[in-house]
C-alpha atoms as a PDB file:
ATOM      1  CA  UNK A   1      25.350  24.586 -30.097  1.00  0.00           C
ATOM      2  CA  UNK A   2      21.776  22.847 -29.651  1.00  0.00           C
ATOM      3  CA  UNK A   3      23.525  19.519 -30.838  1.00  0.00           C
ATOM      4  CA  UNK A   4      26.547  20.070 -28.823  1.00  0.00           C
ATOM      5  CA  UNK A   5      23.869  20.410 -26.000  1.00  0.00           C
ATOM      6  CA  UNK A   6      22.150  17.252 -26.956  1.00  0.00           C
ATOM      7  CA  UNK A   7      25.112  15.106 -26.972  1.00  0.00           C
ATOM      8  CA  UNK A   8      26.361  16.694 -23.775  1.00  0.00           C
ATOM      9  CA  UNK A   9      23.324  15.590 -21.754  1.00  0.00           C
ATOM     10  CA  UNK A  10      23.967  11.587 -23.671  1.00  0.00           C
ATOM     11  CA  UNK A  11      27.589  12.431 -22.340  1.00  0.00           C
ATOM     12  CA  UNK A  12      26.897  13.208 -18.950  1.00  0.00           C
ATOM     13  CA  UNK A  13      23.758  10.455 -18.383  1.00  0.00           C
ATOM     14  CA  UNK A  14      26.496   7.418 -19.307  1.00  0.00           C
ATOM     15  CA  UNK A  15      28.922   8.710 -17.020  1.00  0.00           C
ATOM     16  CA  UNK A  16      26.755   9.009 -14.411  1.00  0.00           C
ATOM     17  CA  UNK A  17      25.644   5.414 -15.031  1.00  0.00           C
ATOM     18  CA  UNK A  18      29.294   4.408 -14.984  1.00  0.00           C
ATOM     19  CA  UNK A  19      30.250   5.856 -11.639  1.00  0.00           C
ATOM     20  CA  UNK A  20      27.268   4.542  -9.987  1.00  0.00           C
ATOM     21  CA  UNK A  21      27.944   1.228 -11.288  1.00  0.00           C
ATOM     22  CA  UNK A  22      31.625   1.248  -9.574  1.00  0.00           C
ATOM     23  CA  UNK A  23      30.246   2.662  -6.519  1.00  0.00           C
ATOM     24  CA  UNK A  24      27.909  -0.325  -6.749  1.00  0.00           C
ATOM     25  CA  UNK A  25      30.441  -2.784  -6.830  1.00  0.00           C
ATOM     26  CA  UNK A  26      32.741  -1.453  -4.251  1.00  0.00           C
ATOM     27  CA  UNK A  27      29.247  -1.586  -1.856  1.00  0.00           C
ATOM     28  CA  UNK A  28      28.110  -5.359  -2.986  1.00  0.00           C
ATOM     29  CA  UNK A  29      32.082  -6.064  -2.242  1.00  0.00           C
ATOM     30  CA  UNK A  30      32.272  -4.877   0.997  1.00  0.00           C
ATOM     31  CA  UNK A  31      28.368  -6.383   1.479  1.00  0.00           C
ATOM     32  CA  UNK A  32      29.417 -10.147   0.421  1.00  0.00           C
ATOM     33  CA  UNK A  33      32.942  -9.817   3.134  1.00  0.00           C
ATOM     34  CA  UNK A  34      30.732  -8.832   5.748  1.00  0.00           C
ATOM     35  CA  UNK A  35      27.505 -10.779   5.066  1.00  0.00           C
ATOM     36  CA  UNK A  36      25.725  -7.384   4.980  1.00  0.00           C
ATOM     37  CA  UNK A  37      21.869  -8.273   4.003  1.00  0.00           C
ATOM     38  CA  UNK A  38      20.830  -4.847   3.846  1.00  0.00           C
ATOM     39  CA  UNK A  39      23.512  -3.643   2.086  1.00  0.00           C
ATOM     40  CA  UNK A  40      22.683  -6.526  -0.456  1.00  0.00           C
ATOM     41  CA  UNK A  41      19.377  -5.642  -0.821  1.00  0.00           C
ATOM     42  CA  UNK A  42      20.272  -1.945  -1.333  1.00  0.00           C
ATOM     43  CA  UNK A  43      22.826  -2.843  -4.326  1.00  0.00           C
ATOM     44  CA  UNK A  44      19.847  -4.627  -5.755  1.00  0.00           C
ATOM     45  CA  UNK A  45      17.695  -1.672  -5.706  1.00  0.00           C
ATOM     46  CA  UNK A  46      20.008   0.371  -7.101  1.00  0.00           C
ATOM     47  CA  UNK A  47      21.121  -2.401  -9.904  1.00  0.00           C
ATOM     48  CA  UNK A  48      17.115  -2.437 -11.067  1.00  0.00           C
ATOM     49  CA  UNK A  49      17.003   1.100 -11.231  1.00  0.00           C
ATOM     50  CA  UNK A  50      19.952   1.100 -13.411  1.00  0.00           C
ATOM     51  CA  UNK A  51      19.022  -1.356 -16.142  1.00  0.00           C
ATOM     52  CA  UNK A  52      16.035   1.104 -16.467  1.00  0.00           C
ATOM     53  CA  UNK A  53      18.018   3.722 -17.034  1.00  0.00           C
ATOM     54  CA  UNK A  54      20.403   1.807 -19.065  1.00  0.00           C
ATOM     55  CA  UNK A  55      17.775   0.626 -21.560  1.00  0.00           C
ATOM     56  CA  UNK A  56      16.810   4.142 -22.264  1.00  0.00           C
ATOM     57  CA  UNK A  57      20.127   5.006 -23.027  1.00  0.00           C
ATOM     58  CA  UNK A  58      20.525   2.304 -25.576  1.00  0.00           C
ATOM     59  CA  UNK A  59      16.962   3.541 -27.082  1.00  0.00           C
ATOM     60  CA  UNK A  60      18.606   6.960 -27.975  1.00  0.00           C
ATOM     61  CA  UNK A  61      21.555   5.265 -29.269  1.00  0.00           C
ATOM     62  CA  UNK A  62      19.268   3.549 -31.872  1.00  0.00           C
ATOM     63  CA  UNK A  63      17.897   6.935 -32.636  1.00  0.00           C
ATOM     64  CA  UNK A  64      20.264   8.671 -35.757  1.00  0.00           C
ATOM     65  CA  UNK A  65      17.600   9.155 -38.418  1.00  0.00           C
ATOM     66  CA  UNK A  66      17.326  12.491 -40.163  1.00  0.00           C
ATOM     67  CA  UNK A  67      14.120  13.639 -38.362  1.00  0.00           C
ATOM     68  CA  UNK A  68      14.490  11.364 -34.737  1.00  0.00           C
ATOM     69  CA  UNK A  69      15.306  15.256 -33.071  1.00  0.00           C
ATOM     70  CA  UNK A  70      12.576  16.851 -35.055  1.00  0.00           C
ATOM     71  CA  UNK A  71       9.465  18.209 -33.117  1.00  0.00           C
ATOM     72  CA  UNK A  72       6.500  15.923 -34.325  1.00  0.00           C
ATOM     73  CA  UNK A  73       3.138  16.199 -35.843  1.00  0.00           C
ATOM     74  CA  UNK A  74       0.704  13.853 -34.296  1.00  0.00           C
ATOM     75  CA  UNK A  75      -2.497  12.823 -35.947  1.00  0.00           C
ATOM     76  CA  UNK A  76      -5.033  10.152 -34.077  1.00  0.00           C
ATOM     77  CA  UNK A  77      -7.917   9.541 -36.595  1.00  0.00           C
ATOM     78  CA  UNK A  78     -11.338   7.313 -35.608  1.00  0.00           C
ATOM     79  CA  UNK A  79     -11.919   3.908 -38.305  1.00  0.00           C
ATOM     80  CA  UNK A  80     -14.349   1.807 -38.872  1.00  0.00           C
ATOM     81  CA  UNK A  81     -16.527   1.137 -35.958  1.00  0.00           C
ATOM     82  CA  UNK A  82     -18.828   4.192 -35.869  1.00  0.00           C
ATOM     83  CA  UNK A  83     -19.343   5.382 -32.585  1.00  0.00           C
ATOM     84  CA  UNK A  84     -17.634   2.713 -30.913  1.00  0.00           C
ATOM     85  CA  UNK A  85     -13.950   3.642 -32.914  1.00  0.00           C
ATOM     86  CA  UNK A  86     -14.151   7.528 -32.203  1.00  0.00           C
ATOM     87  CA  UNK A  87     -14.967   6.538 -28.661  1.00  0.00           C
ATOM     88  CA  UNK A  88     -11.760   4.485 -28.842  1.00  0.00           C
ATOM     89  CA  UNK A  89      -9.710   7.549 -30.981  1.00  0.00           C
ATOM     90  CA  UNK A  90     -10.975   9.876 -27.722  1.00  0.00           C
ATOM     91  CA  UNK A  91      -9.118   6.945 -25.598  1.00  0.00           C
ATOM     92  CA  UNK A  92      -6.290   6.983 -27.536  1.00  0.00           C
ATOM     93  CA  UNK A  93      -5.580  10.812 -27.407  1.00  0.00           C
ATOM     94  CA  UNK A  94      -5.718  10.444 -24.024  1.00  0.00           C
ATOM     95  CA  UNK A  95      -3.332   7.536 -23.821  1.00  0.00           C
ATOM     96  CA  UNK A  96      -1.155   9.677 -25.892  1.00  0.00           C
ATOM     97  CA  UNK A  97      -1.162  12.591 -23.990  1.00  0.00           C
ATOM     98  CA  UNK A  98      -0.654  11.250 -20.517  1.00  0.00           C
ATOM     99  CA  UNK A  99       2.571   9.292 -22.613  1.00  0.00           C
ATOM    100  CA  UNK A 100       3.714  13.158 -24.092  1.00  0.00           C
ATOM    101  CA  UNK A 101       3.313  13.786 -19.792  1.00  0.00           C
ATOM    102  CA  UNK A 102       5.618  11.068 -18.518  1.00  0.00           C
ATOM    103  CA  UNK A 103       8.402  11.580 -21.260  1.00  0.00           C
ATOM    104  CA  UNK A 104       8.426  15.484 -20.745  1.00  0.00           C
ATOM    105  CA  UNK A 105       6.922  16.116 -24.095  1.00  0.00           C
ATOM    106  CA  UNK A 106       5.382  19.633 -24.955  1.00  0.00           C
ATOM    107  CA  UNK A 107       2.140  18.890 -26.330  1.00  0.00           C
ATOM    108  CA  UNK A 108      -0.443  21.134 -27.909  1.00  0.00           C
ATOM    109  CA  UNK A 109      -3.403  20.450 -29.586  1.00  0.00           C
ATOM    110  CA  UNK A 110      -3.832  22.694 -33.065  1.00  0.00           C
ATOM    111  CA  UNK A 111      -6.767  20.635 -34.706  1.00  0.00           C
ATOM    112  CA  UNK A 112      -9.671  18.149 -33.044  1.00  0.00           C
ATOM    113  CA  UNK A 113     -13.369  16.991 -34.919  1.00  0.00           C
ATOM    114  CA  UNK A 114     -15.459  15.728 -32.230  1.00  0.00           C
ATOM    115  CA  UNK A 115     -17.731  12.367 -32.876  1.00  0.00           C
ATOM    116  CA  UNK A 116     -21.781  12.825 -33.633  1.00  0.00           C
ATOM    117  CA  UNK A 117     -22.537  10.799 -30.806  1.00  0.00           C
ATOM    118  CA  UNK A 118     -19.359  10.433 -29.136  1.00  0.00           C
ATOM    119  CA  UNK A 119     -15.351  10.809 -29.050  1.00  0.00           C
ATOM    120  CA  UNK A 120     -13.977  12.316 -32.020  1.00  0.00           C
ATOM    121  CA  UNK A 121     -13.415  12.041 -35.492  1.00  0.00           C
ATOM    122  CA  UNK A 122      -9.691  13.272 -35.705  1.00  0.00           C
ATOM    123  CA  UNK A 123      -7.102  15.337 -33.423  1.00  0.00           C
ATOM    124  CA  UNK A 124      -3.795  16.753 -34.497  1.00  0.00           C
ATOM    125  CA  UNK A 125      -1.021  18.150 -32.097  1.00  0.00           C
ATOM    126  CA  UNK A 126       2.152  19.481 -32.380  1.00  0.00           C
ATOM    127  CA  UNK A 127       4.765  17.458 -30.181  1.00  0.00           C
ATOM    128  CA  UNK A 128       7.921  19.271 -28.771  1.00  0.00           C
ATOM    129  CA  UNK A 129      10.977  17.650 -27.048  1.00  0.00           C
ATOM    130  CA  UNK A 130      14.155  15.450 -26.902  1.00  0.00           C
ATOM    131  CA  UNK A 131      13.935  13.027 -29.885  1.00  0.00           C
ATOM    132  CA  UNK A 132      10.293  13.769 -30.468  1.00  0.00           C
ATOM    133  CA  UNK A 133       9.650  12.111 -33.671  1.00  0.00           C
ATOM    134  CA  UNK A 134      12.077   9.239 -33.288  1.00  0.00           C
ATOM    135  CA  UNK A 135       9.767   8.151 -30.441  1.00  0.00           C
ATOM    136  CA  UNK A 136       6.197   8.884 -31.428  1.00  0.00           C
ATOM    137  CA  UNK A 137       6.508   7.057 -34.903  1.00  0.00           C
ATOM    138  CA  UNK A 138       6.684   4.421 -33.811  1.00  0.00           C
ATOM    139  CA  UNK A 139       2.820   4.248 -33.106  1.00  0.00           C
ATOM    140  CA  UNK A 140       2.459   5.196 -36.180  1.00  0.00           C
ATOM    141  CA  UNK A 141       0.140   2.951 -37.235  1.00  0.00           C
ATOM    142  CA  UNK A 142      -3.413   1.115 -37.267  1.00  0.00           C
ATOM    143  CA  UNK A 143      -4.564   0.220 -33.347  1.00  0.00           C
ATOM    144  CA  UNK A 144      -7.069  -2.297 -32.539  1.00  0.00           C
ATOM    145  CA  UNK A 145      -9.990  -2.239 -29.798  1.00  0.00           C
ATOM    146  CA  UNK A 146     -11.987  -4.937 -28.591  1.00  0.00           C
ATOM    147  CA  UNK A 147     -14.386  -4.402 -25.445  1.00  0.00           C
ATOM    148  CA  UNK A 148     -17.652  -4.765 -24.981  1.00  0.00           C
ATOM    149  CA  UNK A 149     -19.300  -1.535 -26.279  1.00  0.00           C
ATOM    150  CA  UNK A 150     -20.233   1.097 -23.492  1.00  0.00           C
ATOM    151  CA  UNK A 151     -23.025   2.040 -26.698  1.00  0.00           C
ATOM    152  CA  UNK A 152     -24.237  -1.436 -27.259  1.00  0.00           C
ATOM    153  CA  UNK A 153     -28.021  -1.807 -25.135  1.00  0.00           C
ATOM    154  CA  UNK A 154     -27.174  -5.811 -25.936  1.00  0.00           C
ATOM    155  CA  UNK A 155     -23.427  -5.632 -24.238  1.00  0.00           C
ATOM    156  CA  UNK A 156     -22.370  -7.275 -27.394  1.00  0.00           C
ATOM    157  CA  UNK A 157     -18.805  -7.453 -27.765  1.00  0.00           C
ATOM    158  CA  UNK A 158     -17.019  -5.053 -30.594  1.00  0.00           C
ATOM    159  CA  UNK A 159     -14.170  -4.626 -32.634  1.00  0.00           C
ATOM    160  CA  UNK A 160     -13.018  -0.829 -32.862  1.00  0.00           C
ATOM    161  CA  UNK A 161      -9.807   0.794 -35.364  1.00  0.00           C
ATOM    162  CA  UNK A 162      -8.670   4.215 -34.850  1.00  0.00           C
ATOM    163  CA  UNK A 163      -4.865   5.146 -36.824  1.00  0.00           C
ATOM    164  CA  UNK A 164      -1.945   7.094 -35.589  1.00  0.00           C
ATOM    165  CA  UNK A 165      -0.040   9.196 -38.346  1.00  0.00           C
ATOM    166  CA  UNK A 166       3.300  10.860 -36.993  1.00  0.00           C
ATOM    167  CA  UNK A 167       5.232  13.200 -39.560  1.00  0.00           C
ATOM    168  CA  UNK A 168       8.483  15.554 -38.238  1.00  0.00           C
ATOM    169  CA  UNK A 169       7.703  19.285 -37.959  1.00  0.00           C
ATOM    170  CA  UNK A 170       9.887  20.326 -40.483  1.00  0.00           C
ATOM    171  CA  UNK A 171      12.352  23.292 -39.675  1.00  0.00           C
ATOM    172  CA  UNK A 172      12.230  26.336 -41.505  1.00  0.00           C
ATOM    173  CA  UNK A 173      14.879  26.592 -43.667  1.00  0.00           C
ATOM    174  CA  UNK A 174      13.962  23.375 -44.878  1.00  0.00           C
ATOM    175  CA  UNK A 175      13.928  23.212 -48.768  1.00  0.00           C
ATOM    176  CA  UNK A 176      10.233  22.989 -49.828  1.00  0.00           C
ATOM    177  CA  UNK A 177       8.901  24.670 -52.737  1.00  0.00           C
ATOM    178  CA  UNK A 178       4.993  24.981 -52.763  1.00  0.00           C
ATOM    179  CA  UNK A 179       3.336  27.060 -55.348  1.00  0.00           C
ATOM    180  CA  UNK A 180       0.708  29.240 -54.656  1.00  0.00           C
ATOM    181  CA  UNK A 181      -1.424  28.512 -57.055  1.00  0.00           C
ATOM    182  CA  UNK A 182      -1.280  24.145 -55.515  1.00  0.00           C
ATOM    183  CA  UNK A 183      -3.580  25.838 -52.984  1.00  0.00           C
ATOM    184  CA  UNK A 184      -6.759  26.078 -52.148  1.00  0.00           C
ATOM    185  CA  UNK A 185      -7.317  28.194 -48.838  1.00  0.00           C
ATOM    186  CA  UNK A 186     -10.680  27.776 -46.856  1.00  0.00           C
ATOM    187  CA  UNK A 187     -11.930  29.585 -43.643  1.00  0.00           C
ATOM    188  CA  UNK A 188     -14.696  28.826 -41.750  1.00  0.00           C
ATOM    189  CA  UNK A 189     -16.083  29.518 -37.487  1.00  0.00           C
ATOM    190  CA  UNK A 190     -13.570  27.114 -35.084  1.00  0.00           C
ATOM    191  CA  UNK A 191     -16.108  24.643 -33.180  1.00  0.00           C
ATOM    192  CA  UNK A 192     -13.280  23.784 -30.620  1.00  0.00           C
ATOM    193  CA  UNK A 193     -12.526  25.386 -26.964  1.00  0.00           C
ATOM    194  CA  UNK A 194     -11.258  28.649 -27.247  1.00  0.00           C
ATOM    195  CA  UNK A 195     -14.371  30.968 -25.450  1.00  0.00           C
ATOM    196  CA  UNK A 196     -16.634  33.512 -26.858  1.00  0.00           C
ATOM    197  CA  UNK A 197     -14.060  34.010 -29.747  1.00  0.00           C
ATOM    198  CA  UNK A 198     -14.570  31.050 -31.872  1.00  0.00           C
ATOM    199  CA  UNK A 199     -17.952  30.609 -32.493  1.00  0.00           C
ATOM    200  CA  UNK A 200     -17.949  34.435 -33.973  1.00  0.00           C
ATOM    201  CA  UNK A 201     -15.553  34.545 -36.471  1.00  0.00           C
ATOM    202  CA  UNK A 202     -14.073  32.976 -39.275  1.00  0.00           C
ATOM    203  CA  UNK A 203     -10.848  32.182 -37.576  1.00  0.00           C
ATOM    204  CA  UNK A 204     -10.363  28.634 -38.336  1.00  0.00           C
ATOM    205  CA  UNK A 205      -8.162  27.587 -41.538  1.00  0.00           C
ATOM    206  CA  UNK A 206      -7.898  24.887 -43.933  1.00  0.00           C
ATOM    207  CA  UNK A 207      -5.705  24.352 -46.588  1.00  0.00           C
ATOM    208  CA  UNK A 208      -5.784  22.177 -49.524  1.00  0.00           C
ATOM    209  CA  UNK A 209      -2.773  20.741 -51.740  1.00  0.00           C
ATOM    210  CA  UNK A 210      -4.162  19.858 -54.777  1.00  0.00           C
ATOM    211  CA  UNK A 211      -2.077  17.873 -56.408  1.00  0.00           C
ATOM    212  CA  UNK A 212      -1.277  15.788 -53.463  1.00  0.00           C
ATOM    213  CA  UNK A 213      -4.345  16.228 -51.766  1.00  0.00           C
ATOM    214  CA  UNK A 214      -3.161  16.579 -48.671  1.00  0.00           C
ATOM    215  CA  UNK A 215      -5.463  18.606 -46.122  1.00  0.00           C
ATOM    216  CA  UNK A 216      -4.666  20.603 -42.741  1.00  0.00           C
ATOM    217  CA  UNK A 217      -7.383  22.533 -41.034  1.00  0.00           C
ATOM    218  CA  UNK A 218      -6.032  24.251 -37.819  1.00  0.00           C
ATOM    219  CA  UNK A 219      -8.568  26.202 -35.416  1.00  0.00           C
ATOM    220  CA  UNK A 220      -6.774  26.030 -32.249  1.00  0.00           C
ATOM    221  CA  UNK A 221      -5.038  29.827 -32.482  1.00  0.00           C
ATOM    222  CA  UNK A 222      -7.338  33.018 -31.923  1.00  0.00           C
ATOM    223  CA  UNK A 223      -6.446  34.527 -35.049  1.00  0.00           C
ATOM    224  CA  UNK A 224      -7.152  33.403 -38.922  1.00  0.00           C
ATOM    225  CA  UNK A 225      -3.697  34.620 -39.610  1.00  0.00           C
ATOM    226  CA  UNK A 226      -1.755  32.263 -36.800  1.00  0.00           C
ATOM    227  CA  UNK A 227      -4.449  29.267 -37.742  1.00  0.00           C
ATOM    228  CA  UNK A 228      -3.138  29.858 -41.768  1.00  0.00           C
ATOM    229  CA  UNK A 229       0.783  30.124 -40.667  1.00  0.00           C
ATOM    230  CA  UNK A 230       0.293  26.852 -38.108  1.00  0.00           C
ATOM    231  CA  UNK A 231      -1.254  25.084 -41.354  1.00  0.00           C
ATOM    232  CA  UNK A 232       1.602  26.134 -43.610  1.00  0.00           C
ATOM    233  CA  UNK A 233       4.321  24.715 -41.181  1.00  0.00           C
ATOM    234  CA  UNK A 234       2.121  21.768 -40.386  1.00  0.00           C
ATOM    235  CA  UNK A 235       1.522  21.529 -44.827  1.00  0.00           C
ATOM    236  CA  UNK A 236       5.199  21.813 -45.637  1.00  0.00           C
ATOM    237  CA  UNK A 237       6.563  19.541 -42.957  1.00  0.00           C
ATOM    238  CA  UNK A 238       3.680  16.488 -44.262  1.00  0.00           C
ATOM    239  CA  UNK A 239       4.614  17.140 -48.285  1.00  0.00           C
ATOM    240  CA  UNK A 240       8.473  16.658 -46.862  1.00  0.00           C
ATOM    241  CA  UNK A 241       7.420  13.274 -45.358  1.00  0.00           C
ATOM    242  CA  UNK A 242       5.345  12.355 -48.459  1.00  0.00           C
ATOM    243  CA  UNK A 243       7.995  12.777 -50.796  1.00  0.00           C
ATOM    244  CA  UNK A 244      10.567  10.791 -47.677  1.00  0.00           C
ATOM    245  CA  UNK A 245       8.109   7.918 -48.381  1.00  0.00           C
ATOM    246  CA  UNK A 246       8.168   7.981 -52.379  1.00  0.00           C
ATOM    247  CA  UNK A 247      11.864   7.895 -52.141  1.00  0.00           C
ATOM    248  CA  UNK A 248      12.060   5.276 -49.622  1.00  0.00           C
ATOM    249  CA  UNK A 249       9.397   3.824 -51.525  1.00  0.00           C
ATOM    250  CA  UNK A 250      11.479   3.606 -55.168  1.00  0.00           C
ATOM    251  CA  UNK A 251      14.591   2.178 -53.361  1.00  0.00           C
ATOM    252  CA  UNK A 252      12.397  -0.766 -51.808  1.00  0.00           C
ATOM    253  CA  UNK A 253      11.236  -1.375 -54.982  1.00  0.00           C
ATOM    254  CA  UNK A 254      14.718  -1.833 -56.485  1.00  0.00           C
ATOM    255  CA  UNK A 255      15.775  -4.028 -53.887  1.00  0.00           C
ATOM    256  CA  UNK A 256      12.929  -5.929 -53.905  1.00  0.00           C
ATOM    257  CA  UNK A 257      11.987  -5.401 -50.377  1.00  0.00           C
ATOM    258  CA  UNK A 258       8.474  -5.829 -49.012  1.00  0.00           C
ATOM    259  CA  UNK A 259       7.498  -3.267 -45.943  1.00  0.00           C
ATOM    260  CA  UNK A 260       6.575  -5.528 -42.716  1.00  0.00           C
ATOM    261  CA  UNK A 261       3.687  -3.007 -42.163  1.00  0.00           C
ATOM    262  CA  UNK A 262       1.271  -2.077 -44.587  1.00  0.00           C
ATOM    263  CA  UNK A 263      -1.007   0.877 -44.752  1.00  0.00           C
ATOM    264  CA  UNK A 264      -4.689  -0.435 -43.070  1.00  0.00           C
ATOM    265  CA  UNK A 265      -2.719  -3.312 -40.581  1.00  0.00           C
ATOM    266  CA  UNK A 266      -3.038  -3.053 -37.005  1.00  0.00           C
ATOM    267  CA  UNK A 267       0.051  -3.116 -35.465  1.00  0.00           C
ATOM    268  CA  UNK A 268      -0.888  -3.259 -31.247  1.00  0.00           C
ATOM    269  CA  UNK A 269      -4.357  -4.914 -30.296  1.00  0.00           C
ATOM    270  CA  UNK A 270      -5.949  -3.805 -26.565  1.00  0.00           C
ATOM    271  CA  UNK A 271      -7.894  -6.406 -25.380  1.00  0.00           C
ATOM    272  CA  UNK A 272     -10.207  -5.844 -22.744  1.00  0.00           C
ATOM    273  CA  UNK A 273     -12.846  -8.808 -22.931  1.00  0.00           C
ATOM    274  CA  UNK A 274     -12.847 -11.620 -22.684  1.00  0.00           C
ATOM    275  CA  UNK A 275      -9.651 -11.177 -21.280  1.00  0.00           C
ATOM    276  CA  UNK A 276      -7.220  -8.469 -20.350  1.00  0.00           C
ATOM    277  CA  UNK A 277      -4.179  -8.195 -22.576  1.00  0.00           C
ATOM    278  CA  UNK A 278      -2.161  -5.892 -25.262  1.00  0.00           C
ATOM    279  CA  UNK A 279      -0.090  -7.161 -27.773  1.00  0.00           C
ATOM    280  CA  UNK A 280       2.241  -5.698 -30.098  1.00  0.00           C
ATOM    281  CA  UNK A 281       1.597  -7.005 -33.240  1.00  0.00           C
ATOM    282  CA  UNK A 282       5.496  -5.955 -34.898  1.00  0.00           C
ATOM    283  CA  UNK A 283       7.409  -7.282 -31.784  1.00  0.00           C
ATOM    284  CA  UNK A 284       5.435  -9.818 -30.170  1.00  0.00           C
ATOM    285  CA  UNK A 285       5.658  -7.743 -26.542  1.00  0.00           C
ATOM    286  CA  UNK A 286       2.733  -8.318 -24.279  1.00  0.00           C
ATOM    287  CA  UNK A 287       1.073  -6.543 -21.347  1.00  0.00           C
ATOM    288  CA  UNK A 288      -1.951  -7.583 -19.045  1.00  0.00           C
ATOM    289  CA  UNK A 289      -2.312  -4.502 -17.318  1.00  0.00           C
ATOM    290  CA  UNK A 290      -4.753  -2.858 -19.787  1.00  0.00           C
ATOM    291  CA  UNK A 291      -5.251   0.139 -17.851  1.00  0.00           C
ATOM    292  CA  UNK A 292      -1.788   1.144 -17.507  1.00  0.00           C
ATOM    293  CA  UNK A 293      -0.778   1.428 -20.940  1.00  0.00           C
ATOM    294  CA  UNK A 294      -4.059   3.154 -21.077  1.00  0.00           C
ATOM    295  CA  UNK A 295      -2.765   5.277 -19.257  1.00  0.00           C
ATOM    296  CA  UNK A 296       0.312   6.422 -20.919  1.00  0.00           C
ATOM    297  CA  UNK A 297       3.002   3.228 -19.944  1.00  0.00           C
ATOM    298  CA  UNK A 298       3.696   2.781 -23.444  1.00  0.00           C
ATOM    299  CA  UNK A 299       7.594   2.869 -23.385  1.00  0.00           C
ATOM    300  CA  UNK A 300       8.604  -0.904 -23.380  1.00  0.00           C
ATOM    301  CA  UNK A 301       6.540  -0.733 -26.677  1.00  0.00           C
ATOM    302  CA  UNK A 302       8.675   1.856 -28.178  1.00  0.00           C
ATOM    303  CA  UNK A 303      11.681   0.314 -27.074  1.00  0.00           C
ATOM    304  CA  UNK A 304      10.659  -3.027 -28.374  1.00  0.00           C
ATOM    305  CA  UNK A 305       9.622  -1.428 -31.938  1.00  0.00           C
ATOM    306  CA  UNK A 306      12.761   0.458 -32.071  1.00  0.00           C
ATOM    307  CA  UNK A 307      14.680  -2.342 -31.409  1.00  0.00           C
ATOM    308  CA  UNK A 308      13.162  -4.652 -34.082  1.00  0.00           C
ATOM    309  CA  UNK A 309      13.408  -1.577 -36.462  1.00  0.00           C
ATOM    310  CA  UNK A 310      17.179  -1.220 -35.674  1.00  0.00           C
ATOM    311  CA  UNK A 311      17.592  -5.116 -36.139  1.00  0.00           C
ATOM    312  CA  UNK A 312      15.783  -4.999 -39.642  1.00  0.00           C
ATOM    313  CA  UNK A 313      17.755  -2.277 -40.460  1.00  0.00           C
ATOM    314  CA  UNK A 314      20.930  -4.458 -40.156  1.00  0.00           C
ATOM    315  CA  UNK A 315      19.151  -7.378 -41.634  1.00  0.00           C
END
């Protein structure tokens, strides 16, 4: 019924595209007999706000991956750069969220390690909405800073990394065996918001797959039993993705295929001295306004990158 649902509201968005475009037409034909300027200018207006609403329609139609519905887990980790890059991560998780914002996206925030000095270390949130992980992965990725640091007494100009990890929220009668005995299960006292409650007790969880290695502390619930059960989902739905990647990974090795994007390459650089620009690395799109994809207009990006991915794809 959910998918039914889905594919309704696709449905229902095209034809209301289609009968606006005839009622278009029938107004610029009846504006062009009668030499009608306004009316001319209103088709216009409506004709731009239709190729807007057009491209985002042929976004979702490149979106038929396994996991493109899934809910998504975020992750927004500071690199190298010291203060300067988790001063950049705390950027980006805004950037992020004021993105979740504009798209509609449920957003909450489960895990976040602030900076010594500044910023943070890491954040992690859980990401709920129509084609949640389809979108946000494709920022998965290394993102490149360079300003003139705010933390620099010389105003020297610097060159900051933070990454972006994105994995789907796996459901729960998803297949995934994990043995007890893989795990190693710590508690310790949440340093997040939360009130009196966190500094008090040993609330905050984090768990530990040892033979992967893969690591999820969670401290934004009250108790230590709804921080353990968060860290389970958010566990499972990671050693899913991992073994995703080893599989994808074995077939690009038979074929001979080289990924476009390696692990540690930036794939969008914000510019903000000497001049004002961001580029996408993967699809060549560019952007002077600094500030506003600062502030959450990131969607010709993700169009762009899910366009190049769909062309590969064919390639």
């Amino acid at each position: 019924m959910s998918e039914i649902a889905r594919l309704s509201d696709d449905v229902n968005s095209y034809e209301r595209l289609a009968q606006r475009t005839s009622d278009a037409l029938v107004l610029l034909e009846l504006a062009e007999g009668e030499s009608d300027e306004e009316s001319l200018a209103e088709v216009a207006s409506d004709v731009e706000a239709m190729e807007s609403e057009i491209a985002s329609l042929e976004v979702i139609a490149l979106l038929g991956d396994e996991f493109d519905d899934y809910p998504a887990i975020f992750e927004v980790h500071a690199g190298e750069g010291g203060t300067d890059s988790q001063d950049w991560a705390e950027m980006l998780l805004r950037m992020y969220q004021r993105w979740f914002d504009r798209r509609g996206f449920k957003h909450k925030l489960v895990e976040l390690t602030e900076g010594e000095e500044a910023g943070i270390k890491s954040a992690t949130f859980t990401v709920e909405g129509r084609h949640a992980y389809g979108l946000t992965s494709t920022e998965r990725g290394v993102h490149r800073l360079v300003r003139i640091s705010p933390f620099d007494s010389a105003k020297r100009r610097h060159t900051s990394f933070a990454s972006v990890d994105v994995t789907p929220e796996i459901e729960e009668d998803f297949d995934v065996e994990i043995n007890p005995d893989d795990l190693r299960i710590d508690t310790y006292r949440s340093s997040g918001a939360g009130g009196q409650h966190v500094n008090v007790t040993d609330s905050a969880v984090r768990i530990t797959h040892i033979p992967t290695n893969t690591v999820v502390a969670v401290q934004n619930e009250r108790s230590q039993m709804q921080n353990r059960a968060v860290a389970m989902r958010i566990l499972k739905s990671r050693l899913v993705a991992l073994e995703r990647l080893k599989r994808e990974a074995e077939v690009n090795a038979i074929r001979g295929e080289k990924r476009d994007i390696g692990f540690g390459s930036q794939i969008r650089s914000y510019v903000m001295h000497p001049y004002q620009m961001v580029k996408d690395h993967r699809t060549s799109v560019e952007m002077g306004n600094v500030q506003a994809v600062l502030d959450g207009d990131l969607d010709r990006f993700v169009q762009a990158e899910l366009r190049r991915k769909a062309g590969a794809a064919e390639d």
